[in-house]
PDB file of N, CA and C in Angstrom:
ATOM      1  N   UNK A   1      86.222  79.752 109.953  1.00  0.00           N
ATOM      2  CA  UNK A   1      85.901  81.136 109.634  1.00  0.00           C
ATOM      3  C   UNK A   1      86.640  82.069 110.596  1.00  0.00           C
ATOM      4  N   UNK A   2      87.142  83.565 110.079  1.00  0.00           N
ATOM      5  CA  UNK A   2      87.992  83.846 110.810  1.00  0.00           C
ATOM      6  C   UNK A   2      86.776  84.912 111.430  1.00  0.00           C
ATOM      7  N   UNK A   3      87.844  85.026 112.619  1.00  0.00           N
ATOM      8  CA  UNK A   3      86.450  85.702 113.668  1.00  0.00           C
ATOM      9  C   UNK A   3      87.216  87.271 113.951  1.00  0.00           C
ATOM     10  N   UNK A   4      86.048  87.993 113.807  1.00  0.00           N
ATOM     11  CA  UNK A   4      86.134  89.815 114.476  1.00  0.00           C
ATOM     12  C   UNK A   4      86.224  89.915 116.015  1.00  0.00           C
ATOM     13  N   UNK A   5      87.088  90.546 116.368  1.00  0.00           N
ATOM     14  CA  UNK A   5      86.705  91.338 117.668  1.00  0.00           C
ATOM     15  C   UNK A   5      86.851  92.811 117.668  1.00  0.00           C
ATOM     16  N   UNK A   6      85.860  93.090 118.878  1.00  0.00           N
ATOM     17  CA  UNK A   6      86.104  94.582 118.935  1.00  0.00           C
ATOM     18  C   UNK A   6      86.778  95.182 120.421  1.00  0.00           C
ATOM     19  N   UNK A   7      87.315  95.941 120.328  1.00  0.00           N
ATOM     20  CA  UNK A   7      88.214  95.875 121.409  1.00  0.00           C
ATOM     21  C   UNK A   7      87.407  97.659 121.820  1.00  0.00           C
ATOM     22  N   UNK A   8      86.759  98.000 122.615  1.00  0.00           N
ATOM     23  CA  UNK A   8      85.856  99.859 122.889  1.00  0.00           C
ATOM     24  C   UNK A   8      87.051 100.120 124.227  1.00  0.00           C
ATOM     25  N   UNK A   9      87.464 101.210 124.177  1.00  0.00           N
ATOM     26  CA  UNK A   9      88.289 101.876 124.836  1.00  0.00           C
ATOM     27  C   UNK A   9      90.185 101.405 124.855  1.00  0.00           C
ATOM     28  N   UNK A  10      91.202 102.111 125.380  1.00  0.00           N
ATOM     29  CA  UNK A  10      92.416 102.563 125.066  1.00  0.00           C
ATOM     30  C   UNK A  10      93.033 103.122 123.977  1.00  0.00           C
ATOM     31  N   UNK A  11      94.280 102.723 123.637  1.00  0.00           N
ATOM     32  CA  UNK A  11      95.381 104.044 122.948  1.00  0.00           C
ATOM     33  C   UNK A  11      95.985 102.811 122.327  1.00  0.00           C
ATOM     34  N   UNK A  12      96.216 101.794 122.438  1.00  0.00           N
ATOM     35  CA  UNK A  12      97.165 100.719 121.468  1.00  0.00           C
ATOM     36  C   UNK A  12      96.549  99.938 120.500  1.00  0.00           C
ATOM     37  N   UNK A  13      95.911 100.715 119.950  1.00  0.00           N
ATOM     38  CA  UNK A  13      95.312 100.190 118.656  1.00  0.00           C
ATOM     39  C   UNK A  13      95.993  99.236 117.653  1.00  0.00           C
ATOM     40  N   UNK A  14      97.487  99.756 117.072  1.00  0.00           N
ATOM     41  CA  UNK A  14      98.381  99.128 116.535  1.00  0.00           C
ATOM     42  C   UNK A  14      99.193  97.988 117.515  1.00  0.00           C
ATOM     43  N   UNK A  15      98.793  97.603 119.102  1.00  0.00           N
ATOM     44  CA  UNK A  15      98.974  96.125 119.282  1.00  0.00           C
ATOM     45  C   UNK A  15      98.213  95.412 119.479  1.00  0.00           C
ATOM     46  N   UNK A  16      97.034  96.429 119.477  1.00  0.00           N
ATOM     47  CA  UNK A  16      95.660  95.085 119.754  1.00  0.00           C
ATOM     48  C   UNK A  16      95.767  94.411 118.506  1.00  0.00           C
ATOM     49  N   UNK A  17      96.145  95.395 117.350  1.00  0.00           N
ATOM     50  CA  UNK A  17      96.024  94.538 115.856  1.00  0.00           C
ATOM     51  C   UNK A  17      96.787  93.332 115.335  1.00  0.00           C
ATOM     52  N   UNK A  18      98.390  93.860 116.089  1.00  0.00           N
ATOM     53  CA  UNK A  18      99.121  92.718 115.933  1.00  0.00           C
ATOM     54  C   UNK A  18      98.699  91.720 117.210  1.00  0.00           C
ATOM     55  N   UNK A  19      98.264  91.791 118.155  1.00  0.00           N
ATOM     56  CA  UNK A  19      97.885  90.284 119.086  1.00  0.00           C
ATOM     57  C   UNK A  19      96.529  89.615 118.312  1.00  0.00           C
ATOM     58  N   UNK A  20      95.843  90.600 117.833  1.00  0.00           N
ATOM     59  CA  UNK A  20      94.514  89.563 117.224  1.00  0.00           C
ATOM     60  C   UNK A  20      95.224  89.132 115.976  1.00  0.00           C
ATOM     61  N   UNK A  21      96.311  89.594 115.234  1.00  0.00           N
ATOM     62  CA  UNK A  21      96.574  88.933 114.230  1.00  0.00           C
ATOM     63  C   UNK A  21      97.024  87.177 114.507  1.00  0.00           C
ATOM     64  N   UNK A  22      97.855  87.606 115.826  1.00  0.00           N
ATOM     65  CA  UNK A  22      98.758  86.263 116.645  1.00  0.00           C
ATOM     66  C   UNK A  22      97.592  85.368 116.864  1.00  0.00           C
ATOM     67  N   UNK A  23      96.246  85.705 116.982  1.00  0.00           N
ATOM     68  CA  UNK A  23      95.241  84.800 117.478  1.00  0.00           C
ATOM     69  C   UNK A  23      94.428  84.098 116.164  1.00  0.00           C
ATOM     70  N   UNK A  24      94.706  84.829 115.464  1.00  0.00           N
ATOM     71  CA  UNK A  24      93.847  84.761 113.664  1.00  0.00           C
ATOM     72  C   UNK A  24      92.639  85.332 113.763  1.00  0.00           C
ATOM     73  N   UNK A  25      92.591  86.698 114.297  1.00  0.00           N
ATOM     74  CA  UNK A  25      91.269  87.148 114.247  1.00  0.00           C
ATOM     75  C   UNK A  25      91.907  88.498 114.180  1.00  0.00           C
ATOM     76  N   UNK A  26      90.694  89.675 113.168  1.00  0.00           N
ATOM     77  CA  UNK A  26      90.065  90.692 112.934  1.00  0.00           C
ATOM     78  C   UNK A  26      89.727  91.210 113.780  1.00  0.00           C
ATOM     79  N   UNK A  27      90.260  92.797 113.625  1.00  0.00           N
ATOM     80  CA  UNK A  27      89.971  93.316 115.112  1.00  0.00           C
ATOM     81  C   UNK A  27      89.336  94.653 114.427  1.00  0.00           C
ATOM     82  N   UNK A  28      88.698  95.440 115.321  1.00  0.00           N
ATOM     83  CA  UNK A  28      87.610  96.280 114.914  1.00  0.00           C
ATOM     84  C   UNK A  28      87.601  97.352 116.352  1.00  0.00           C
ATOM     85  N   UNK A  29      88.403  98.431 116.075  1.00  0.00           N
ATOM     86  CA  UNK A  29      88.719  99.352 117.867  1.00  0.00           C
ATOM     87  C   UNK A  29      87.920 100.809 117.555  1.00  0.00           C
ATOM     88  N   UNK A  30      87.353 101.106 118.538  1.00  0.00           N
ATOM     89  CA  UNK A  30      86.966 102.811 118.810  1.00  0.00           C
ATOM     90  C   UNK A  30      87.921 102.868 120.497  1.00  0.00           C
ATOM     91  N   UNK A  31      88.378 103.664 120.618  1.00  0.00           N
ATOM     92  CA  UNK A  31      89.224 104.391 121.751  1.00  0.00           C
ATOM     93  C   UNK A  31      87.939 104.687 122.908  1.00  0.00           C
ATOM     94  N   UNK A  32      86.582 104.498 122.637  1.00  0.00           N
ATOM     95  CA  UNK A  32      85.931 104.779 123.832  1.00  0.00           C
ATOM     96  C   UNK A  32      85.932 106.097 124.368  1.00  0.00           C
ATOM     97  N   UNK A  33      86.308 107.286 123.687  1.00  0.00           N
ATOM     98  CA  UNK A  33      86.162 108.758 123.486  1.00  0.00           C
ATOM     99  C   UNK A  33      85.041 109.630 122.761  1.00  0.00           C
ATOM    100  N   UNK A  34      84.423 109.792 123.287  1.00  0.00           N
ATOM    101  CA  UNK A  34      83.468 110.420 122.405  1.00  0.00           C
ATOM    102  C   UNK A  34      82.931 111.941 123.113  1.00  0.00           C
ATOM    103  N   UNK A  35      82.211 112.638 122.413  1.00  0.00           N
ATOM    104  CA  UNK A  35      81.286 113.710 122.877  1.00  0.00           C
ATOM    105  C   UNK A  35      79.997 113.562 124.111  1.00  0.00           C
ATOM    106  N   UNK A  36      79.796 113.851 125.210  1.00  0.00           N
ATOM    107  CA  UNK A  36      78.932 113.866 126.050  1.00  0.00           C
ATOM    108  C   UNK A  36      78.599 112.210 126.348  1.00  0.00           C
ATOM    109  N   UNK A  37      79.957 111.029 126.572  1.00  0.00           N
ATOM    110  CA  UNK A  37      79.574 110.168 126.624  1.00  0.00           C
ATOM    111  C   UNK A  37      80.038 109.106 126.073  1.00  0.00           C
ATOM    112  N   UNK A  38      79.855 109.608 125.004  1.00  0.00           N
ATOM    113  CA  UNK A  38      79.547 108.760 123.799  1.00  0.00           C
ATOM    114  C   UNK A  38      78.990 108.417 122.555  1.00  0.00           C
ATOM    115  N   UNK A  39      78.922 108.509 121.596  1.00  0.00           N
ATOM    116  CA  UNK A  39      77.937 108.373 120.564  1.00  0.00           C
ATOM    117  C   UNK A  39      77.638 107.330 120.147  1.00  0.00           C
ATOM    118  N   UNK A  40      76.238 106.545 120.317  1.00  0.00           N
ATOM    119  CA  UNK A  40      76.022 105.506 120.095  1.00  0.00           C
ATOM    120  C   UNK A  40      76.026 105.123 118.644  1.00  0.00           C
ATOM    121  N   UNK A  41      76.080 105.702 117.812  1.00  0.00           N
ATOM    122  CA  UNK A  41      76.226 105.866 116.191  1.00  0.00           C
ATOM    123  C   UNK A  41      77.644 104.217 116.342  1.00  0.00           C
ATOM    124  N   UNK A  42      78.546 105.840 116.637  1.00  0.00           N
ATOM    125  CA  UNK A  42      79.998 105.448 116.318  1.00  0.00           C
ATOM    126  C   UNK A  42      80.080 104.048 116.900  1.00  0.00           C
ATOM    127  N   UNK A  43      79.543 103.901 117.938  1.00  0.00           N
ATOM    128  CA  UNK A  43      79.746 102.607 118.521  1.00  0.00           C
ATOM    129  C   UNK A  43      79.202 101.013 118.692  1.00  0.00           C
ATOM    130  N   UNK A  44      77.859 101.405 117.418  1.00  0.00           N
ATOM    131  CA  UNK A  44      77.093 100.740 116.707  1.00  0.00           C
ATOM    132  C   UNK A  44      78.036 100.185 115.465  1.00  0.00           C
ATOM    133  N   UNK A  45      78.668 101.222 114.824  1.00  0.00           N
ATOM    134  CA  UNK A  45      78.898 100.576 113.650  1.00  0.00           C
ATOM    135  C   UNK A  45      80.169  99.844 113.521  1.00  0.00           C
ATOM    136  N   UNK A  46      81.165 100.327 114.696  1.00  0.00           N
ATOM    137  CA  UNK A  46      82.038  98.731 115.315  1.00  0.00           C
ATOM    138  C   UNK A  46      81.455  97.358 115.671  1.00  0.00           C
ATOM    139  N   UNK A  47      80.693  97.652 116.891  1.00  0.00           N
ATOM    140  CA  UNK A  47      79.803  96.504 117.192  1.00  0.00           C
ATOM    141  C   UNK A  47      79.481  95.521 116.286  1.00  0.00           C
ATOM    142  N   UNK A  48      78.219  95.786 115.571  1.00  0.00           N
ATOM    143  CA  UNK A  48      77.867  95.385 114.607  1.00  0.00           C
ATOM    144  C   UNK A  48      78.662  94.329 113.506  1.00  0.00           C
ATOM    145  N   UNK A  49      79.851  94.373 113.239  1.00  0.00           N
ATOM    146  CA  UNK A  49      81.108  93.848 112.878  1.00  0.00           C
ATOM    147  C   UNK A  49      81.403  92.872 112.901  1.00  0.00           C
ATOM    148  N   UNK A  50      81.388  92.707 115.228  1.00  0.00           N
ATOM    149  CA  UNK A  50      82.414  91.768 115.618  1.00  0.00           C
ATOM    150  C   UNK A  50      81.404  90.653 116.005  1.00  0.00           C
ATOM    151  N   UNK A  51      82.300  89.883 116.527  1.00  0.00           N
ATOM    152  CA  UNK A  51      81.381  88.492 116.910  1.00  0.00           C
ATOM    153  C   UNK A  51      81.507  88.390 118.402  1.00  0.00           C
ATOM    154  N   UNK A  52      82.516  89.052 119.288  1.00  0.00           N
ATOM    155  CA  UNK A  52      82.669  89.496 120.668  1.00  0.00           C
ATOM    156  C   UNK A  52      83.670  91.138 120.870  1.00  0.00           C
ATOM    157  N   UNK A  53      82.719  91.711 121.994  1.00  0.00           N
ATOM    158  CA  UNK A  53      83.413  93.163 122.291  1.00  0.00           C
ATOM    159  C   UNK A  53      84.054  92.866 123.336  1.00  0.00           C
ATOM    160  N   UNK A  54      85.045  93.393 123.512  1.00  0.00           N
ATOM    161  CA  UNK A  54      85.797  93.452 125.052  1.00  0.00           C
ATOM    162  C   UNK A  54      85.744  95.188 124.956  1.00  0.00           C
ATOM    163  N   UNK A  55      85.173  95.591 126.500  1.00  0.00           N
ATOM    164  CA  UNK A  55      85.217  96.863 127.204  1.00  0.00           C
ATOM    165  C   UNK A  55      86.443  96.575 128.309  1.00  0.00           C
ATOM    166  N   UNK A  56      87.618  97.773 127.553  1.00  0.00           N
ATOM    167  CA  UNK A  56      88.315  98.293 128.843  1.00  0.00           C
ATOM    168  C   UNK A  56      87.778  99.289 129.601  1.00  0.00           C
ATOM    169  N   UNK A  57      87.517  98.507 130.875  1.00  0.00           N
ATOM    170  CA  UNK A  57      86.870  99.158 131.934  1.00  0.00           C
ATOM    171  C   UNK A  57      87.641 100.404 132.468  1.00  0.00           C
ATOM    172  N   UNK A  58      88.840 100.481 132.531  1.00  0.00           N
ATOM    173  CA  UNK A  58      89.776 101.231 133.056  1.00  0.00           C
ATOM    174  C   UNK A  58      89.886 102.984 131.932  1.00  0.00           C
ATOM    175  N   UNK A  59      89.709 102.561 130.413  1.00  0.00           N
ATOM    176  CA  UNK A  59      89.829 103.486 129.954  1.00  0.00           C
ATOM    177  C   UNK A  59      88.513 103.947 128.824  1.00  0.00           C
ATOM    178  N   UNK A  60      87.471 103.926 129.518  1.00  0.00           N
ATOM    179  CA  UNK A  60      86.151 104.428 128.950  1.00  0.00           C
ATOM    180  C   UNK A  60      85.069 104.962 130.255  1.00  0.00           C
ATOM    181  N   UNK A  61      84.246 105.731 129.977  1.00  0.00           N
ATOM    182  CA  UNK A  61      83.197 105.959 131.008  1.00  0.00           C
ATOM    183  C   UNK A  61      82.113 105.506 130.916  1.00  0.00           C
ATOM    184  N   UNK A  62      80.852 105.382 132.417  1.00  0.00           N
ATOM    185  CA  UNK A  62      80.123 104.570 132.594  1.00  0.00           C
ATOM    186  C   UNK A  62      79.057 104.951 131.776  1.00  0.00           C
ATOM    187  N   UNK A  63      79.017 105.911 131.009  1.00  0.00           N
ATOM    188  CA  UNK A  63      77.858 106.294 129.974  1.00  0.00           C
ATOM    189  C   UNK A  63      78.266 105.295 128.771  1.00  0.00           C
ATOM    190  N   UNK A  64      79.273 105.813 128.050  1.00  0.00           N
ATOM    191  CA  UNK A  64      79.955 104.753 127.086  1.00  0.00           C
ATOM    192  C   UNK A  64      79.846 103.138 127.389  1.00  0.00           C
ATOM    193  N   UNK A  65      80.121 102.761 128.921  1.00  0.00           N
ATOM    194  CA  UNK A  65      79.632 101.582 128.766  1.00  0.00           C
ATOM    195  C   UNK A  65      78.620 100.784 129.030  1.00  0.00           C
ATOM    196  N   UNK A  66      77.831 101.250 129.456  1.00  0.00           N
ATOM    197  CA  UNK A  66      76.527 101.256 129.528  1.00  0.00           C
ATOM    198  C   UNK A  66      75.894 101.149 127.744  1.00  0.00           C
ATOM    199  N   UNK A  67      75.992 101.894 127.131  1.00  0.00           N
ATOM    200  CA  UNK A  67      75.744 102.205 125.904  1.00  0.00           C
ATOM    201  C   UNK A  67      76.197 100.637 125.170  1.00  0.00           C
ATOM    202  N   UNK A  68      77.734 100.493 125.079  1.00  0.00           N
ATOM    203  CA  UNK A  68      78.126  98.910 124.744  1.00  0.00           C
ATOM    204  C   UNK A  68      77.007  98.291 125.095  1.00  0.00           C
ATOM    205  N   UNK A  69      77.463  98.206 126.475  1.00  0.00           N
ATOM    206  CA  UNK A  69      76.001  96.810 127.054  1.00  0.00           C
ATOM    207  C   UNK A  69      75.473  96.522 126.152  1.00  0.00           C
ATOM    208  N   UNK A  70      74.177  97.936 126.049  1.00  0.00           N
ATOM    209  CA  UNK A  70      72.808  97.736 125.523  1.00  0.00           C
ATOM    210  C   UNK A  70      72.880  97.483 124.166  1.00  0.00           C
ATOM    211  N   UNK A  71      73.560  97.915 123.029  1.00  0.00           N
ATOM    212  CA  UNK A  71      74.203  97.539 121.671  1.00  0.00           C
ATOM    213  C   UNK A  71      74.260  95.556 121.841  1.00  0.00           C
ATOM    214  N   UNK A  72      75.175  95.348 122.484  1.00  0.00           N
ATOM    215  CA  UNK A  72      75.535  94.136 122.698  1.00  0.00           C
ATOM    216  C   UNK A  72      74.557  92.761 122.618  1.00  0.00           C
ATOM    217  N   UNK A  73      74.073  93.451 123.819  1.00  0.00           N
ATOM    218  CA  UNK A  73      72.605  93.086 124.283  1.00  0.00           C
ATOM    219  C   UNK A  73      71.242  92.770 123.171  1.00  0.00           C
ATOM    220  N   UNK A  74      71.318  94.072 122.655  1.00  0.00           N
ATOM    221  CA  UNK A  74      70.548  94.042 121.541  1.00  0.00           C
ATOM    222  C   UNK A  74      70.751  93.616 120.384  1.00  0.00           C
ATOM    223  N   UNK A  75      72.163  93.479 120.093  1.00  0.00           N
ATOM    224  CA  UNK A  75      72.354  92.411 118.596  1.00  0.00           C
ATOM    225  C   UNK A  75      72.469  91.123 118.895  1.00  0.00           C
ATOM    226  N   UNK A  76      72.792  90.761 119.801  1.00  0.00           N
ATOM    227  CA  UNK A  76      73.289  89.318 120.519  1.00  0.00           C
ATOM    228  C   UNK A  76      74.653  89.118 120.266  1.00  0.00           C
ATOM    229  N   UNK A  77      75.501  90.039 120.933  1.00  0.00           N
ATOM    230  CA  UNK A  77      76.784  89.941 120.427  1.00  0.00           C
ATOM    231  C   UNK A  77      77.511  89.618 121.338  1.00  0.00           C
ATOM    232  N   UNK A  78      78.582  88.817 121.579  1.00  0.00           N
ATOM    233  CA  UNK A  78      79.297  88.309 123.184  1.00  0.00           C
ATOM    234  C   UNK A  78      79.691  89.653 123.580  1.00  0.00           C
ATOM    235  N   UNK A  79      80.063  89.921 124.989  1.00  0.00           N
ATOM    236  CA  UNK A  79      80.533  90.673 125.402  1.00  0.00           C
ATOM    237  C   UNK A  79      81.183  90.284 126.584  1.00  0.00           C
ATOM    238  N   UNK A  80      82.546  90.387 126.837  1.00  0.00           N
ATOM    239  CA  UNK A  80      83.696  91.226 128.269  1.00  0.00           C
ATOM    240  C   UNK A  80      84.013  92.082 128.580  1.00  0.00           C
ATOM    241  N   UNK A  81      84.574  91.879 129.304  1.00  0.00           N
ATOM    242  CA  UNK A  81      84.857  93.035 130.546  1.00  0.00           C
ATOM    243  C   UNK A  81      86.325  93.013 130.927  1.00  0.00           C
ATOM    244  N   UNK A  82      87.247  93.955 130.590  1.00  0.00           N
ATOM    245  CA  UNK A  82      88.510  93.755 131.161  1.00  0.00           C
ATOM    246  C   UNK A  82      89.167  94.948 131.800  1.00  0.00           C
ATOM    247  N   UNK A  83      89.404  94.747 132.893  1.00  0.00           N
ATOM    248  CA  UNK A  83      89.441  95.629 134.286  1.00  0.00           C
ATOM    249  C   UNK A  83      91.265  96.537 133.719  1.00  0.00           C
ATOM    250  N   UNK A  84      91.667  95.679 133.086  1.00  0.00           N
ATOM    251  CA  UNK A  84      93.217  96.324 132.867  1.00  0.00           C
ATOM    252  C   UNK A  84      93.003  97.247 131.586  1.00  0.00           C
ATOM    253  N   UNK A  85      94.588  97.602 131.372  1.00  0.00           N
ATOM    254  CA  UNK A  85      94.617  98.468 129.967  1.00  0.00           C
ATOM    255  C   UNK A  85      95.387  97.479 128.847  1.00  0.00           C
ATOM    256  N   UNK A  86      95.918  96.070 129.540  1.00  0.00           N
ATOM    257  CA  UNK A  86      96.652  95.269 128.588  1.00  0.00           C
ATOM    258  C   UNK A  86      96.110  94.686 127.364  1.00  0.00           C
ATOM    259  N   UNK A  87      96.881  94.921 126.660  1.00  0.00           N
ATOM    260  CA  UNK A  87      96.173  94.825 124.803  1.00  0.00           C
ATOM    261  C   UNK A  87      96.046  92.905 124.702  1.00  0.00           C
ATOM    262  N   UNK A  88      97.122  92.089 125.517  1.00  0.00           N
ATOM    263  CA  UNK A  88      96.803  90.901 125.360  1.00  0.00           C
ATOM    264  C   UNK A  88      95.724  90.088 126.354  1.00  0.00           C
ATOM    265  N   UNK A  89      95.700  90.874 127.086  1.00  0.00           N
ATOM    266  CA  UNK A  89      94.655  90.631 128.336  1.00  0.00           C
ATOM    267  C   UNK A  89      93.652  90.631 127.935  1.00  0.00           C
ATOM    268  N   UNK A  90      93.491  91.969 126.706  1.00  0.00           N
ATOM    269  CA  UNK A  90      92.078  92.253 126.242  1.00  0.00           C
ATOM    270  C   UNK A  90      91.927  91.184 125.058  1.00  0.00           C
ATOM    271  N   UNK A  91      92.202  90.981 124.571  1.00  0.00           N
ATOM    272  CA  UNK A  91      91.708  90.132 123.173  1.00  0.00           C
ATOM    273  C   UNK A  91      91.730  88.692 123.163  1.00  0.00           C
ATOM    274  N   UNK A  92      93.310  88.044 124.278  1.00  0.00           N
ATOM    275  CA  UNK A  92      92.638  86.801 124.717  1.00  0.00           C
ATOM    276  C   UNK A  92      91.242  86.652 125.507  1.00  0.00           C
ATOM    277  N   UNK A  93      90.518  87.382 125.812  1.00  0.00           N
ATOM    278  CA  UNK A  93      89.413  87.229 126.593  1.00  0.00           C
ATOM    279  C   UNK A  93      88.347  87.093 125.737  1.00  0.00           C
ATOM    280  N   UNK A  94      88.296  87.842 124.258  1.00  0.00           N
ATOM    281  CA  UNK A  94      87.894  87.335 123.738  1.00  0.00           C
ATOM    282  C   UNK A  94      87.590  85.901 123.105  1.00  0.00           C
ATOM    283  N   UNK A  95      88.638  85.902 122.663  1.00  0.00           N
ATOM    284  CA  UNK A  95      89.458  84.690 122.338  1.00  0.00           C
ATOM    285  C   UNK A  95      88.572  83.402 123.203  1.00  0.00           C
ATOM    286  N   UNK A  96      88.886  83.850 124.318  1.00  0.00           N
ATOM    287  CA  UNK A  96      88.167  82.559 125.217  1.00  0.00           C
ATOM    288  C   UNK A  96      87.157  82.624 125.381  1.00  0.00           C
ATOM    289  N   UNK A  97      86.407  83.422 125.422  1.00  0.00           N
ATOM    290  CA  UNK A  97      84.453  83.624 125.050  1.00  0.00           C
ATOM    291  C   UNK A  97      84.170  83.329 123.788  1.00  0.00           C
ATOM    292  N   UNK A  98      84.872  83.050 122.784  1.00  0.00           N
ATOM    293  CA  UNK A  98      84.516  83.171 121.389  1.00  0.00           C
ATOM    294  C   UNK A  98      84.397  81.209 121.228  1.00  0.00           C
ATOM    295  N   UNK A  99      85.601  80.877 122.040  1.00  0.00           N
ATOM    296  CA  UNK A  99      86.032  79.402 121.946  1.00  0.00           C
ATOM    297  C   UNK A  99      85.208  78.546 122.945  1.00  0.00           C
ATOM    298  N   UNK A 100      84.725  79.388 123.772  1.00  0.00           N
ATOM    299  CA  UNK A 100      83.515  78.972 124.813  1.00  0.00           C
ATOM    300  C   UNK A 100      82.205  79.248 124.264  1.00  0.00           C
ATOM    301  N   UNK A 101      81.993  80.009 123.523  1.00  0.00           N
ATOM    302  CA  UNK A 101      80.484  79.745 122.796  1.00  0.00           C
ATOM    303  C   UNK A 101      80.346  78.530 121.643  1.00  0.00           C
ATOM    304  N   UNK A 102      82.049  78.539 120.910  1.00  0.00           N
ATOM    305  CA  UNK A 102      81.932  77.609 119.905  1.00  0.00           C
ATOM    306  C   UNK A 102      81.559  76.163 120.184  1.00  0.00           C
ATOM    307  N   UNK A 103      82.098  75.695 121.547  1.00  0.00           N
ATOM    308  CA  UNK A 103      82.219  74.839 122.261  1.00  0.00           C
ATOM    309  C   UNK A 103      80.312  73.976 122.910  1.00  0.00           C
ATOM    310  N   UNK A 104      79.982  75.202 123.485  1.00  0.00           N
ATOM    311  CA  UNK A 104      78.811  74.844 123.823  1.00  0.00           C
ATOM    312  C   UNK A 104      77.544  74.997 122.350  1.00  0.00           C
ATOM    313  N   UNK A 105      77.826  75.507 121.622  1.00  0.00           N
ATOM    314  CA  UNK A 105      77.014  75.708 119.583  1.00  0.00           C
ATOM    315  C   UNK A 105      77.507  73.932 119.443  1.00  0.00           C
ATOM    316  N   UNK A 106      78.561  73.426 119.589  1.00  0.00           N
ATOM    317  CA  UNK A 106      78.467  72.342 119.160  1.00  0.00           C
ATOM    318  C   UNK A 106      78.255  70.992 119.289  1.00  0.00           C
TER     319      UNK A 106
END
């Protein structure tokens, strides 16, 4: 089954798409911009989607991610953390949380 990720914060939307394509996975991005924060709406209905989020730490704020967390948290959805702005940095990390849950499910 092919697997979603969501990638919350940066600007390279069109290479996160082509590296999750390179991985065989669906990708699902909000830029991590929002009004006073964040809107947890908007960032629910990505979530919701994927099967792991990666937060760029570098290009979102601590309201916004905080907000992830608790989304995360509350659907039971994997979640990382990636300290850079690199689009392959970000989605292999998924990648390897996704292949590390499959691993221990089986």
């Amino acid at each position: 089954m092919k697997k979603t990720i969501a990638i919350i914060g940066g600007s390279q939307e069109i290479t996160y798409r082509k590296i999750a394509k390179k991985y065989g996975c669906d990708l699902k991005f909000h830029n991590g911009k929002s009004r006073n924060g964040g809107n947890k709406k908007e960032f629910k209905n990505v979530i919701k989607k994927a099967d792991c989020v990666c937060v760029q730490l570098g290009a979102i704020g601590h309201v916004a991610t905080e907000m992830v967390r608790d989304l995360c948290k509350e659907m039971d959805i994997e979640l990382v953390f990636h300290n850079g702005f690199g689009a392959s940095g970000a989605v292999q990390l998924c990648v390897e949380k996704l292949s590390e849950a499959q691993k221990v499910a089986a």
